[in-house]
PDB file of N, CA and C in Angstrom:
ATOM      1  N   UNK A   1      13.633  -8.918  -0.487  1.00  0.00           N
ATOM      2  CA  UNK A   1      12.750  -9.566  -1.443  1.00  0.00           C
ATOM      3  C   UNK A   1      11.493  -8.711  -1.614  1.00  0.00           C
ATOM      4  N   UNK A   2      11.258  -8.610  -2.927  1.00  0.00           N
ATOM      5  CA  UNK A   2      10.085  -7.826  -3.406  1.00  0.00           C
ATOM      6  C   UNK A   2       8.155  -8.417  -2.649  1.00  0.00           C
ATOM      7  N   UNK A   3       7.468  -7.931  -2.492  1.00  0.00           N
ATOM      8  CA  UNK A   3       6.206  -8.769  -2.051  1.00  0.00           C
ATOM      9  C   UNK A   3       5.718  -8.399  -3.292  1.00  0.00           C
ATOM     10  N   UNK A   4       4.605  -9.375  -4.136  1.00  0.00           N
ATOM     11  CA  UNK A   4       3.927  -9.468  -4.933  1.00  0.00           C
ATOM     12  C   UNK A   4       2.438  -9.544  -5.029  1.00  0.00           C
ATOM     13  N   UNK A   5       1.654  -9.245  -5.543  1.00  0.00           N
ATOM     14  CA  UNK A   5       0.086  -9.421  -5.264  1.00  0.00           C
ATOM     15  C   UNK A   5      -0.097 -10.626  -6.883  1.00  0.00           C
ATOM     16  N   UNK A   6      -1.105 -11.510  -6.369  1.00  0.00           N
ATOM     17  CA  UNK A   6      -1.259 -12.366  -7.372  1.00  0.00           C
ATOM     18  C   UNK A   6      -2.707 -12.431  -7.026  1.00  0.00           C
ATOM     19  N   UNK A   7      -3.495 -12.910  -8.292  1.00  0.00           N
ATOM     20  CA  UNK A   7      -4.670 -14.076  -7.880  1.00  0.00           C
ATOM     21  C   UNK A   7      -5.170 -14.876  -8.663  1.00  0.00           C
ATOM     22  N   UNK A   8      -5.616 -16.222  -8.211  1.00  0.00           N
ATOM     23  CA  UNK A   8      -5.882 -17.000  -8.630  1.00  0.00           C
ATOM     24  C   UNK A   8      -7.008 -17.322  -9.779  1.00  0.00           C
ATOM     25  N   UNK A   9      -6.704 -17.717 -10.355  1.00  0.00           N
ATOM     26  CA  UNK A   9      -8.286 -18.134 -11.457  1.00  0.00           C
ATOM     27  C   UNK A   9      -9.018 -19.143 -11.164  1.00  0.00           C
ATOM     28  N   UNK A  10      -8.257 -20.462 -10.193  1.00  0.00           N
ATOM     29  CA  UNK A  10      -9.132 -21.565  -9.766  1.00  0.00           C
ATOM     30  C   UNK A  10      -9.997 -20.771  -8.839  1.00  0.00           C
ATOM     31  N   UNK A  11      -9.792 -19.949  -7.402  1.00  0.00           N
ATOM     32  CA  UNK A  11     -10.973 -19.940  -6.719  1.00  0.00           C
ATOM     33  C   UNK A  11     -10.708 -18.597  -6.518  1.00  0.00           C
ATOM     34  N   UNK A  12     -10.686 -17.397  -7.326  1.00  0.00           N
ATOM     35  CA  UNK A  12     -10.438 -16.395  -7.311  1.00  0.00           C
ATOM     36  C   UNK A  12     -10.017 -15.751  -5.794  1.00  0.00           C
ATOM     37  N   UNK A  13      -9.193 -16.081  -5.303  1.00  0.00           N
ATOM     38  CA  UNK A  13      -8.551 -16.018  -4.368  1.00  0.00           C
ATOM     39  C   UNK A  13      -7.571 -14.583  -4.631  1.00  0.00           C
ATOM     40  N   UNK A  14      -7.119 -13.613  -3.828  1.00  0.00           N
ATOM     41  CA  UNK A  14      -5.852 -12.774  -4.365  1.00  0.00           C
ATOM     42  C   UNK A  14      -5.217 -12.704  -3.201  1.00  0.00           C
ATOM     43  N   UNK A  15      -3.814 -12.885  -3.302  1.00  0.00           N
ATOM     44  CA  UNK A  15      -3.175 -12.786  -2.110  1.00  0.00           C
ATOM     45  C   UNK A  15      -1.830 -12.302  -2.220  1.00  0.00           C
ATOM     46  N   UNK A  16      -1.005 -11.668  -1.501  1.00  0.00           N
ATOM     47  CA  UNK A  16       0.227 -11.361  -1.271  1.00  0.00           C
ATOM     48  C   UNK A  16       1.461 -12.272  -0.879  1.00  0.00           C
ATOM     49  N   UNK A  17       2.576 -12.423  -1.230  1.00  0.00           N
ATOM     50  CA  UNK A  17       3.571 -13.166  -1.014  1.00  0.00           C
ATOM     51  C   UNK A  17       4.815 -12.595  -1.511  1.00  0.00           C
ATOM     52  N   UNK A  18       6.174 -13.249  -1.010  1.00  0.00           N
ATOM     53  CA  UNK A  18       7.413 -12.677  -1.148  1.00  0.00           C
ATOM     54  C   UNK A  18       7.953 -13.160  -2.093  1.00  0.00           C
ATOM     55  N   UNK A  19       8.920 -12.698  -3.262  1.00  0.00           N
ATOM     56  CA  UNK A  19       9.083 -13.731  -4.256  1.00  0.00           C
ATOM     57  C   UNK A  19      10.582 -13.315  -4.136  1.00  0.00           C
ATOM     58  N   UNK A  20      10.997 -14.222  -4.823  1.00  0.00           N
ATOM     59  CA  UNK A  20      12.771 -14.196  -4.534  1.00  0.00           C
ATOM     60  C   UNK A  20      13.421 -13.627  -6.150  1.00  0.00           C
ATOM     61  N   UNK A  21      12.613 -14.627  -7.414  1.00  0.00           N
ATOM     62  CA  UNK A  21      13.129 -13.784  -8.772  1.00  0.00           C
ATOM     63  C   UNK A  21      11.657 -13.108  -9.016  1.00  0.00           C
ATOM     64  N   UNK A  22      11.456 -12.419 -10.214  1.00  0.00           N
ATOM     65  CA  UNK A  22      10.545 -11.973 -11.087  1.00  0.00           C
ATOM     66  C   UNK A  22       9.504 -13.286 -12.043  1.00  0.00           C
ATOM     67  N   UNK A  23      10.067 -14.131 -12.467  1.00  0.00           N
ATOM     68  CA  UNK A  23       9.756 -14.875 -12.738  1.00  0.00           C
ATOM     69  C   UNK A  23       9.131 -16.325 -11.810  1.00  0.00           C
ATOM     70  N   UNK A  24       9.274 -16.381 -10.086  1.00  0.00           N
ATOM     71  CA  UNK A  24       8.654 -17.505  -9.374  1.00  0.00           C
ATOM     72  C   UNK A  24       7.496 -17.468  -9.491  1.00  0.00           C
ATOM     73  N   UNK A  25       6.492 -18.566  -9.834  1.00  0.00           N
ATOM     74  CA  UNK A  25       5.246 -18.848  -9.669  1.00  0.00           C
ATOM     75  C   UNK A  25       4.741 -19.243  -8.527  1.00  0.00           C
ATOM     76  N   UNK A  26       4.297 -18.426  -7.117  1.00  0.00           N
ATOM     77  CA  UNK A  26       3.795 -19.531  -5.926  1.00  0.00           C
ATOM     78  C   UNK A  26       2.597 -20.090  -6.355  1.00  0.00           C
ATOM     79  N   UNK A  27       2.123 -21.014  -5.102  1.00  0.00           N
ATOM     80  CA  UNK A  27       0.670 -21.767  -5.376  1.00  0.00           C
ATOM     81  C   UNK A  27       0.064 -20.406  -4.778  1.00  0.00           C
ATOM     82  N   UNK A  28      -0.999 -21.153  -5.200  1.00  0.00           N
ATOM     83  CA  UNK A  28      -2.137 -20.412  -4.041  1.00  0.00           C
ATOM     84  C   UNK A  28      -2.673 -20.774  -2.595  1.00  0.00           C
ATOM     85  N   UNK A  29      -2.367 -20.060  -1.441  1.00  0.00           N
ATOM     86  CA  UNK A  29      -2.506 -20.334  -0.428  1.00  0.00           C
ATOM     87  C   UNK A  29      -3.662 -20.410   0.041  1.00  0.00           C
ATOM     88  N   UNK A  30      -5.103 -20.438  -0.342  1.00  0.00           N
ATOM     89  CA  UNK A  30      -6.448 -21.210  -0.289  1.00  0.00           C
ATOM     90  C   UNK A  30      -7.045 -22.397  -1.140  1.00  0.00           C
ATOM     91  N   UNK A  31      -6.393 -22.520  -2.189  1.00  0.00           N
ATOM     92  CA  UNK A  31      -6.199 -23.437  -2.561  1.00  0.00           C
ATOM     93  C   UNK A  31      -5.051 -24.479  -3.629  1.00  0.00           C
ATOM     94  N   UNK A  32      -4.159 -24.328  -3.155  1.00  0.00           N
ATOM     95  CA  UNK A  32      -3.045 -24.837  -3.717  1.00  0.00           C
ATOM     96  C   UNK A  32      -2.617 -24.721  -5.377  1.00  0.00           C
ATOM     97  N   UNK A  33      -3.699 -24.020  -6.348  1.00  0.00           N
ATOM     98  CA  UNK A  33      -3.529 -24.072  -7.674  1.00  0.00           C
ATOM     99  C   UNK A  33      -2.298 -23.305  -7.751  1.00  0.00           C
ATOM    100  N   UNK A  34      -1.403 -23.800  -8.858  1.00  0.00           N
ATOM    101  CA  UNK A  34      -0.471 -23.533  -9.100  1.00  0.00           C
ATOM    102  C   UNK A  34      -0.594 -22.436 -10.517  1.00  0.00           C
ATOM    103  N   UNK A  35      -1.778 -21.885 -10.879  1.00  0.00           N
ATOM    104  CA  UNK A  35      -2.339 -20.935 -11.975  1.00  0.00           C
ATOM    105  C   UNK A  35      -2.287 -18.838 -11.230  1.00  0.00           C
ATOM    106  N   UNK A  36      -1.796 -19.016 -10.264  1.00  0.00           N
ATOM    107  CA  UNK A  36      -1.550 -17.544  -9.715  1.00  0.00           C
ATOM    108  C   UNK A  36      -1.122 -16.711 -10.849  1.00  0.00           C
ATOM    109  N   UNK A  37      -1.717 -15.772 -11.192  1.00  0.00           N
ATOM    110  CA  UNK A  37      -1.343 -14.323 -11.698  1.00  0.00           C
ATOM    111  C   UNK A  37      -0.992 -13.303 -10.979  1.00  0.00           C
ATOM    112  N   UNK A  38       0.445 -12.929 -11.803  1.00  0.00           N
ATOM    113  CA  UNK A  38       1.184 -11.558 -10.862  1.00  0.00           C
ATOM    114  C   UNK A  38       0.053 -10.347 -11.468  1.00  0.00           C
ATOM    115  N   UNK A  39      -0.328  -9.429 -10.699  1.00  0.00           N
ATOM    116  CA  UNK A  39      -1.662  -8.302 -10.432  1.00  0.00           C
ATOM    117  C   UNK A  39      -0.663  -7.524 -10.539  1.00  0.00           C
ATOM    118  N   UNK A  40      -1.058  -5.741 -11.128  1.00  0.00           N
ATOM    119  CA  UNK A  40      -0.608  -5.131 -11.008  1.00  0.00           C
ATOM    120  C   UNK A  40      -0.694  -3.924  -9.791  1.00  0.00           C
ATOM    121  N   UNK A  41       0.230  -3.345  -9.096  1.00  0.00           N
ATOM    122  CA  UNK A  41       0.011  -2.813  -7.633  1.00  0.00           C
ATOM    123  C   UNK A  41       0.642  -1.881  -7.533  1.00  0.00           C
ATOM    124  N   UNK A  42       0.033  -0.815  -6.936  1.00  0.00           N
ATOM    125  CA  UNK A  42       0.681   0.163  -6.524  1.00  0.00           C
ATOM    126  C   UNK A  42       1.800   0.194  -5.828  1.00  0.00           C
ATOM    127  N   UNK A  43       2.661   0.851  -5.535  1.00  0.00           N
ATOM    128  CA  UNK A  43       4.042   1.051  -4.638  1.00  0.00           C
ATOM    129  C   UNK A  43       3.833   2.257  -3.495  1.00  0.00           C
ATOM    130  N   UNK A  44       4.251   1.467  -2.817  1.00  0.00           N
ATOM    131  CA  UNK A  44       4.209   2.799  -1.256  1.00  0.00           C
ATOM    132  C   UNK A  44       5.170   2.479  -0.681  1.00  0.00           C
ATOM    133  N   UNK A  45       5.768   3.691   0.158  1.00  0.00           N
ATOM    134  CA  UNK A  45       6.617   3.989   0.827  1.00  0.00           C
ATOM    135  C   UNK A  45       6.399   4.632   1.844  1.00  0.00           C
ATOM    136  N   UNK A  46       6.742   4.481   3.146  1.00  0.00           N
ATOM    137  CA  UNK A  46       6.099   5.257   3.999  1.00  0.00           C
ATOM    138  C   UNK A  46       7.563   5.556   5.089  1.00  0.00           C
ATOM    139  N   UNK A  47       7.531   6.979   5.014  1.00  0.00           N
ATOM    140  CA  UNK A  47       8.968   7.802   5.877  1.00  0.00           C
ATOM    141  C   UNK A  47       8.471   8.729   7.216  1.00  0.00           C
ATOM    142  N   UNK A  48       8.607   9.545   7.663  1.00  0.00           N
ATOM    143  CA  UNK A  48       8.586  10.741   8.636  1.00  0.00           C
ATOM    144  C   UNK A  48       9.325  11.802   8.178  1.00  0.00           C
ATOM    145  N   UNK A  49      10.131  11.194   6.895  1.00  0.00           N
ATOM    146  CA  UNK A  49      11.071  12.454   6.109  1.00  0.00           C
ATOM    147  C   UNK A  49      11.147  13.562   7.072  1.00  0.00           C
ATOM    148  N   UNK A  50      12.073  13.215   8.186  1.00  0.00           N
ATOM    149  CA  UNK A  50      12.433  14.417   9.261  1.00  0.00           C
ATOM    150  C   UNK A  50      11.079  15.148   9.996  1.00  0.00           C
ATOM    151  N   UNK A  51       9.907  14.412  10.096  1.00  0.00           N
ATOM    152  CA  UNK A  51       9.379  14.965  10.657  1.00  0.00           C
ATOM    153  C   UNK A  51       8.950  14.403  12.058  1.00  0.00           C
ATOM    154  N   UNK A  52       8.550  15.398  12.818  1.00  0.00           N
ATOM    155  CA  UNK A  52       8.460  14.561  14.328  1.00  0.00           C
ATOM    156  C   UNK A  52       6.432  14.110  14.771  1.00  0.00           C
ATOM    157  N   UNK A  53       6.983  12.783  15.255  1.00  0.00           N
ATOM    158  CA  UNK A  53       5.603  12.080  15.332  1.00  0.00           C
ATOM    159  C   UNK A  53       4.493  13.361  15.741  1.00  0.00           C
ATOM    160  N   UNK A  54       3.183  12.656  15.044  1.00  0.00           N
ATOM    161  CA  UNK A  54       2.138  13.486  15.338  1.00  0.00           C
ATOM    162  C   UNK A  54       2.347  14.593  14.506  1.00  0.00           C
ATOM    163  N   UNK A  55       2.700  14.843  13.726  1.00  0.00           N
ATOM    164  CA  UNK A  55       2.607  16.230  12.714  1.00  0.00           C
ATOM    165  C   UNK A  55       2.261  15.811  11.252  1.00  0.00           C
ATOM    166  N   UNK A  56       1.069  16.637  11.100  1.00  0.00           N
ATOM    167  CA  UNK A  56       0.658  15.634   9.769  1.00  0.00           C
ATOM    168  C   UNK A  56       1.752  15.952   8.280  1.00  0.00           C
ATOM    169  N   UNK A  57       2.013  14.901   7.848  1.00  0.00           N
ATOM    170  CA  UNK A  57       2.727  14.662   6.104  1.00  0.00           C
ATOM    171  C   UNK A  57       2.315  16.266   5.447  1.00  0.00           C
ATOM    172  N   UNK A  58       0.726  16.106   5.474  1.00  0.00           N
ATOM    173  CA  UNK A  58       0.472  16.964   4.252  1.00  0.00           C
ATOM    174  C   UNK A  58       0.400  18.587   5.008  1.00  0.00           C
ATOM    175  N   UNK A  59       0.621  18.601   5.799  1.00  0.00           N
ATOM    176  CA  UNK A  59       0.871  20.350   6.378  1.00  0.00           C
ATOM    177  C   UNK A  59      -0.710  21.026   6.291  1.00  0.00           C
ATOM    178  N   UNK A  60      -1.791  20.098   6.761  1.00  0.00           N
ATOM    179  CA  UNK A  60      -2.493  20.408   6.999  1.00  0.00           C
ATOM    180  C   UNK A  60      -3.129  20.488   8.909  1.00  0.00           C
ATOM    181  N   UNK A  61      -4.386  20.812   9.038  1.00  0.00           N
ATOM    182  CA  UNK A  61      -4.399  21.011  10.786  1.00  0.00           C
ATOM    183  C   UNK A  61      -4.622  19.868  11.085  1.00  0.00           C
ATOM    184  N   UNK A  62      -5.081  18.439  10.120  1.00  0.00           N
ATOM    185  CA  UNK A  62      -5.375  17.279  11.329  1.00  0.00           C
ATOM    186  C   UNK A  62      -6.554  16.975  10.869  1.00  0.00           C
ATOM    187  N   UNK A  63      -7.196  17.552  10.032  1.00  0.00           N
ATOM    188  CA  UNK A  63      -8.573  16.925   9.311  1.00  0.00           C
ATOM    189  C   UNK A  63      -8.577  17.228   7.710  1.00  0.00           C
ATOM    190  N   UNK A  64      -7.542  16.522   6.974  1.00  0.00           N
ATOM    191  CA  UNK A  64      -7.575  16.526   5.683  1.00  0.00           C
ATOM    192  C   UNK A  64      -6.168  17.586   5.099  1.00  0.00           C
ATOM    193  N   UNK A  65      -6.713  17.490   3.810  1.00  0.00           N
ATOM    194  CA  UNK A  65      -5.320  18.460   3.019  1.00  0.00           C
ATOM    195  C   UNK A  65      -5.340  19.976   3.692  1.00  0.00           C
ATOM    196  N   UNK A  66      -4.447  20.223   3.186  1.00  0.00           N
ATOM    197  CA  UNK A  66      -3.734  21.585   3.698  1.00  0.00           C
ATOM    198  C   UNK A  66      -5.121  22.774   3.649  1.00  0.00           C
ATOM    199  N   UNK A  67      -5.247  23.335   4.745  1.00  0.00           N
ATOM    200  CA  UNK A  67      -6.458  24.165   4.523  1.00  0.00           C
ATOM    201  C   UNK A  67      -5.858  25.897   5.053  1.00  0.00           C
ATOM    202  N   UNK A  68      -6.768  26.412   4.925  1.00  0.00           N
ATOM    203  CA  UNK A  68      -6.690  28.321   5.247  1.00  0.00           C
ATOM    204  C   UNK A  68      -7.226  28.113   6.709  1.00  0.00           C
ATOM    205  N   UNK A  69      -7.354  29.233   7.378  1.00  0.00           N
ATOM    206  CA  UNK A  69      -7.702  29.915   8.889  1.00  0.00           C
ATOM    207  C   UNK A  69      -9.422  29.882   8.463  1.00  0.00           C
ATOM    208  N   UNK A  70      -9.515  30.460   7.463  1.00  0.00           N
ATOM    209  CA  UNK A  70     -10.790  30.513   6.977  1.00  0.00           C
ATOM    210  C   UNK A  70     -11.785  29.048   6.732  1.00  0.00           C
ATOM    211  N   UNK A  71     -10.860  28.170   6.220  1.00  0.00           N
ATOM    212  CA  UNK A  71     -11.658  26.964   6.371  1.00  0.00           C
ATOM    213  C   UNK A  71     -12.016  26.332   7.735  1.00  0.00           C
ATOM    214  N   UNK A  72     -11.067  26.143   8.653  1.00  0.00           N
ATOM    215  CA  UNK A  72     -11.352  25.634   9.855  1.00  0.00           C
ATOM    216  C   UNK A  72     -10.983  25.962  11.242  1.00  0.00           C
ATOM    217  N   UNK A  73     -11.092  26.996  11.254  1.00  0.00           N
ATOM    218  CA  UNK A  73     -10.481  28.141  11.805  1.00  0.00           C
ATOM    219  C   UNK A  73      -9.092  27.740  12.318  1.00  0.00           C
ATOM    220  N   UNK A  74      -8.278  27.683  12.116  1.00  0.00           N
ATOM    221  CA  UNK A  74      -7.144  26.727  13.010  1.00  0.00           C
ATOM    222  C   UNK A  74      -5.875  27.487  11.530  1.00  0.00           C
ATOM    223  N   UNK A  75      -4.768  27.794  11.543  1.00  0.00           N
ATOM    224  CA  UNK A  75      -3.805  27.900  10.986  1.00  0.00           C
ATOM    225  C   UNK A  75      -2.858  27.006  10.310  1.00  0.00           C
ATOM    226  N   UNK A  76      -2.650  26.558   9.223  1.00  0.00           N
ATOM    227  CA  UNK A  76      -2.333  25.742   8.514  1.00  0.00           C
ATOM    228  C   UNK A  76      -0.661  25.835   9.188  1.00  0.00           C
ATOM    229  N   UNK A  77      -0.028  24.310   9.104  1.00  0.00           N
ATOM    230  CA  UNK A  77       1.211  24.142   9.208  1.00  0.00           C
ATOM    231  C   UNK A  77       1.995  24.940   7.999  1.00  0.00           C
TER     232      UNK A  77
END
């Protein structure tokens, strides 16, 4: 089941929940209004795509994007 981000217009509330079709309306879980709007949200995915723990995604040394010897002295993955 997909999770959805909605929020409310009674007490501007926004919250996350699991929805089963595209079309379910939940309440709102601070205050029960049944007026929730589906929000639009980013998508993430998160893998290790073969890589082994502790080695950073972006093939950089461990403090940000991929850098030179020259930036921090340290050798880029």
């Amino acid at each position: 089941m997909p999770i959805y981000e909605y929020a409310c217009p009674d007490c501007n509330a926004r919250f996350e929940t699991y929805a089963r079709t595209f079309t379910e309306q939940p309440a709102c879980p601070d205050c029960g209004g049944a007026h929730a709007a589906r929000q639009l949200s980013t998508f993430a995915v998160s893998s290790t795509g073969g890589r082994t723990a502790g080695t950073p995604s972006y093939g950089g040394c461990g403090e940000g994007p991929p850098c030179s010897a020259a930036q921090c002295g340290r050798l880029a993955n």
